[in-house]
C-alpha atoms as a PDB file:
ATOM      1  CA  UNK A   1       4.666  20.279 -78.293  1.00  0.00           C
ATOM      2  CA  UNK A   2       5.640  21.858 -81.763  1.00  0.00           C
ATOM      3  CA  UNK A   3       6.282  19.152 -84.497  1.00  0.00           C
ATOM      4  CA  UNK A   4       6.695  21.313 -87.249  1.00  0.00           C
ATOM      5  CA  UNK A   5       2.695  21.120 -88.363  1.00  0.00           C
ATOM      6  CA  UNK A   6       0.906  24.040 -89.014  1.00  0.00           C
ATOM      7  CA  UNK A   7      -1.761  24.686 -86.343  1.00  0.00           C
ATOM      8  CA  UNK A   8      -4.494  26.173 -89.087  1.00  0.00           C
ATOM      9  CA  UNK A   9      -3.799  23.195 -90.761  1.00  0.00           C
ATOM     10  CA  UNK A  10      -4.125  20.991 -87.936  1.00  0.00           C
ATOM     11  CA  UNK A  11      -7.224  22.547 -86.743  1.00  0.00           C
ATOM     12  CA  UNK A  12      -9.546  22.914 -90.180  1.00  0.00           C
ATOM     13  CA  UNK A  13      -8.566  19.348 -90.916  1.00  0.00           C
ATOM     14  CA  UNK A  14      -9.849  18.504 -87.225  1.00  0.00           C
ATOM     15  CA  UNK A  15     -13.096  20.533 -88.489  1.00  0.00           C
ATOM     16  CA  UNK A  16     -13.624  19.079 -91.578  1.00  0.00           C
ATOM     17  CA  UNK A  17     -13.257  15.195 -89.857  1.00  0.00           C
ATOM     18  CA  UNK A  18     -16.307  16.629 -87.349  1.00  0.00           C
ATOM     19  CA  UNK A  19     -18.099  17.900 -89.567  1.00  0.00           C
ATOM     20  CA  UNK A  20     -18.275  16.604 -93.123  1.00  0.00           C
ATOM     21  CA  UNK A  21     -20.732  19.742 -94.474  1.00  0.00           C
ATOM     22  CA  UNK A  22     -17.510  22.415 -93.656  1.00  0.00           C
ATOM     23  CA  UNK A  23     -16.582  22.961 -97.402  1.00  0.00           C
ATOM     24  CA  UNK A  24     -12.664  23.403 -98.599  1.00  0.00           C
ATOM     25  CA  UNK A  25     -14.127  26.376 -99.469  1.00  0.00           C
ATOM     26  CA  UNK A  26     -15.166  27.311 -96.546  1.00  0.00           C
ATOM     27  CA  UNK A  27     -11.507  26.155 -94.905  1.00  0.00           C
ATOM     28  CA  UNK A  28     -10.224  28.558 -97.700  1.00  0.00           C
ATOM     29  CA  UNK A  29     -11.419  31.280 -96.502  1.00  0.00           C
ATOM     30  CA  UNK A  30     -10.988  30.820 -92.776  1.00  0.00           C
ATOM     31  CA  UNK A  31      -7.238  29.790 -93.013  1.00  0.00           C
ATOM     32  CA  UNK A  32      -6.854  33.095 -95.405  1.00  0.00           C
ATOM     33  CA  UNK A  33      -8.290  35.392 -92.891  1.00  0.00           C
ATOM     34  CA  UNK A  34      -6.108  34.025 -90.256  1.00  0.00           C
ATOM     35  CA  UNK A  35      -2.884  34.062 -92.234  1.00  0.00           C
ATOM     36  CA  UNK A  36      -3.641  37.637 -93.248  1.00  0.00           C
ATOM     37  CA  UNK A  37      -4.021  38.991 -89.432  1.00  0.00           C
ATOM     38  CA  UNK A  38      -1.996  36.300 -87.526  1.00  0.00           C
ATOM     39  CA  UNK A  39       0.864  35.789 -89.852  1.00  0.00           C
ATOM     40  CA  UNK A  40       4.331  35.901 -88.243  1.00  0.00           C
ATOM     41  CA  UNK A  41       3.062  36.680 -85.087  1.00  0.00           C
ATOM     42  CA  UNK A  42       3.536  34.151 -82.004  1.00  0.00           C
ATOM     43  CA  UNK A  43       0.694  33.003 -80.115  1.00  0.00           C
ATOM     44  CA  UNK A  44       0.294  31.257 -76.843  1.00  0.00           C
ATOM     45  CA  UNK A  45      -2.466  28.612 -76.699  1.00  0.00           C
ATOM     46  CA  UNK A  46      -3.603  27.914 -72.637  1.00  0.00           C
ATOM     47  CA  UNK A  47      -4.539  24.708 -71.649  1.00  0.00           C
ATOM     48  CA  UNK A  48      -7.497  24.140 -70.363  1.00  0.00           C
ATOM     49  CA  UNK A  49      -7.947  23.630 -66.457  1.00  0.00           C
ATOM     50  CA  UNK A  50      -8.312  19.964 -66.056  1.00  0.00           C
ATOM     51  CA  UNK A  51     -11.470  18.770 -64.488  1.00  0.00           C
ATOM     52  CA  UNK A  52     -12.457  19.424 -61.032  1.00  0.00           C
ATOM     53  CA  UNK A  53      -9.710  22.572 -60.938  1.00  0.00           C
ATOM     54  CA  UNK A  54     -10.988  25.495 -59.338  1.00  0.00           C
ATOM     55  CA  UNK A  55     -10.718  29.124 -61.202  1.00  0.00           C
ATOM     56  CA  UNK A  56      -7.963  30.976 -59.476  1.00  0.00           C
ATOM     57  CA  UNK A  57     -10.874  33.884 -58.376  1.00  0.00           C
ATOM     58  CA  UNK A  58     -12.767  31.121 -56.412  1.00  0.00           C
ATOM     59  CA  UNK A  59      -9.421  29.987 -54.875  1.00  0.00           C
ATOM     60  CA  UNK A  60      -8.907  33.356 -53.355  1.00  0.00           C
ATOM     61  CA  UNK A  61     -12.500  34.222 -52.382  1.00  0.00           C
ATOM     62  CA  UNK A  62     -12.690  30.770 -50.706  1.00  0.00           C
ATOM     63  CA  UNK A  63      -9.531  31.488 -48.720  1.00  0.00           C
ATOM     64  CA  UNK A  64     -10.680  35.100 -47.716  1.00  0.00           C
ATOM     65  CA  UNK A  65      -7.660  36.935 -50.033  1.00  0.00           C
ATOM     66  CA  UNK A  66      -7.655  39.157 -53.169  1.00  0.00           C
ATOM     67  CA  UNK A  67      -6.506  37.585 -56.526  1.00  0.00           C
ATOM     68  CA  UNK A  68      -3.198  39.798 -56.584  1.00  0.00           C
ATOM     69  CA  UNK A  69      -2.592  38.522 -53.059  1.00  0.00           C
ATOM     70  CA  UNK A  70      -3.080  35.065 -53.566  1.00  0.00           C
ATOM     71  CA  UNK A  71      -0.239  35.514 -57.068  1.00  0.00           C
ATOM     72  CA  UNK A  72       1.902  37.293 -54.808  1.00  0.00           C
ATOM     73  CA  UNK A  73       1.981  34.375 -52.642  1.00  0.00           C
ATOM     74  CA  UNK A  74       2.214  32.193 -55.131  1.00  0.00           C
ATOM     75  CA  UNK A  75       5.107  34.085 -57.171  1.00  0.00           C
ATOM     76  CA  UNK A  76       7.119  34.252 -54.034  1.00  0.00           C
ATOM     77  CA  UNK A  77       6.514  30.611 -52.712  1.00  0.00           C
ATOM     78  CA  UNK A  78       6.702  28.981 -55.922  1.00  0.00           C
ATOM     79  CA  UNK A  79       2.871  27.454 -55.831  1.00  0.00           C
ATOM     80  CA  UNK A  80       4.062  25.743 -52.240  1.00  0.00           C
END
């Protein structure tokens, strides 16, 4: 969900609450770097599996199929 807040924001400020020694200096630096090779590109952030989600390659093994079998399936079933 975009809001209009900037992520590097969002995420040193998330830092600095954590963990009170991270200096603005530090922050500085960090969001720099990342606006110098990240600016104006678009980035897709992946959630997480939630908890007690099996990674797709132990889906297939424990079903006996390949990984690019079980997407196939999946791509022409729609996940049913």
């Amino acid at each position: 969900m975009s809001n209009g807040r900037d992520l590097i924001e969002c995420l040193l400020q998330a830092v600095r609450e954590m963990q009170p020694s991270f200096t603005e200096e530090q922050a500085l630096q960090i969001e720099q770097q990342f606006r110098r090779d990240w600016g104006g590109e678009r980035v897709n952030i992946a959630k997480r599996a939630e908890n007690g989600t099996k990674p797709d390659r132990e889906v297939a093994k424990g079903n006996g199929i390949s990984r690019s079998m079980m997407y196939r399936w999946v791509s022409k079933n729609g996940g049913k």
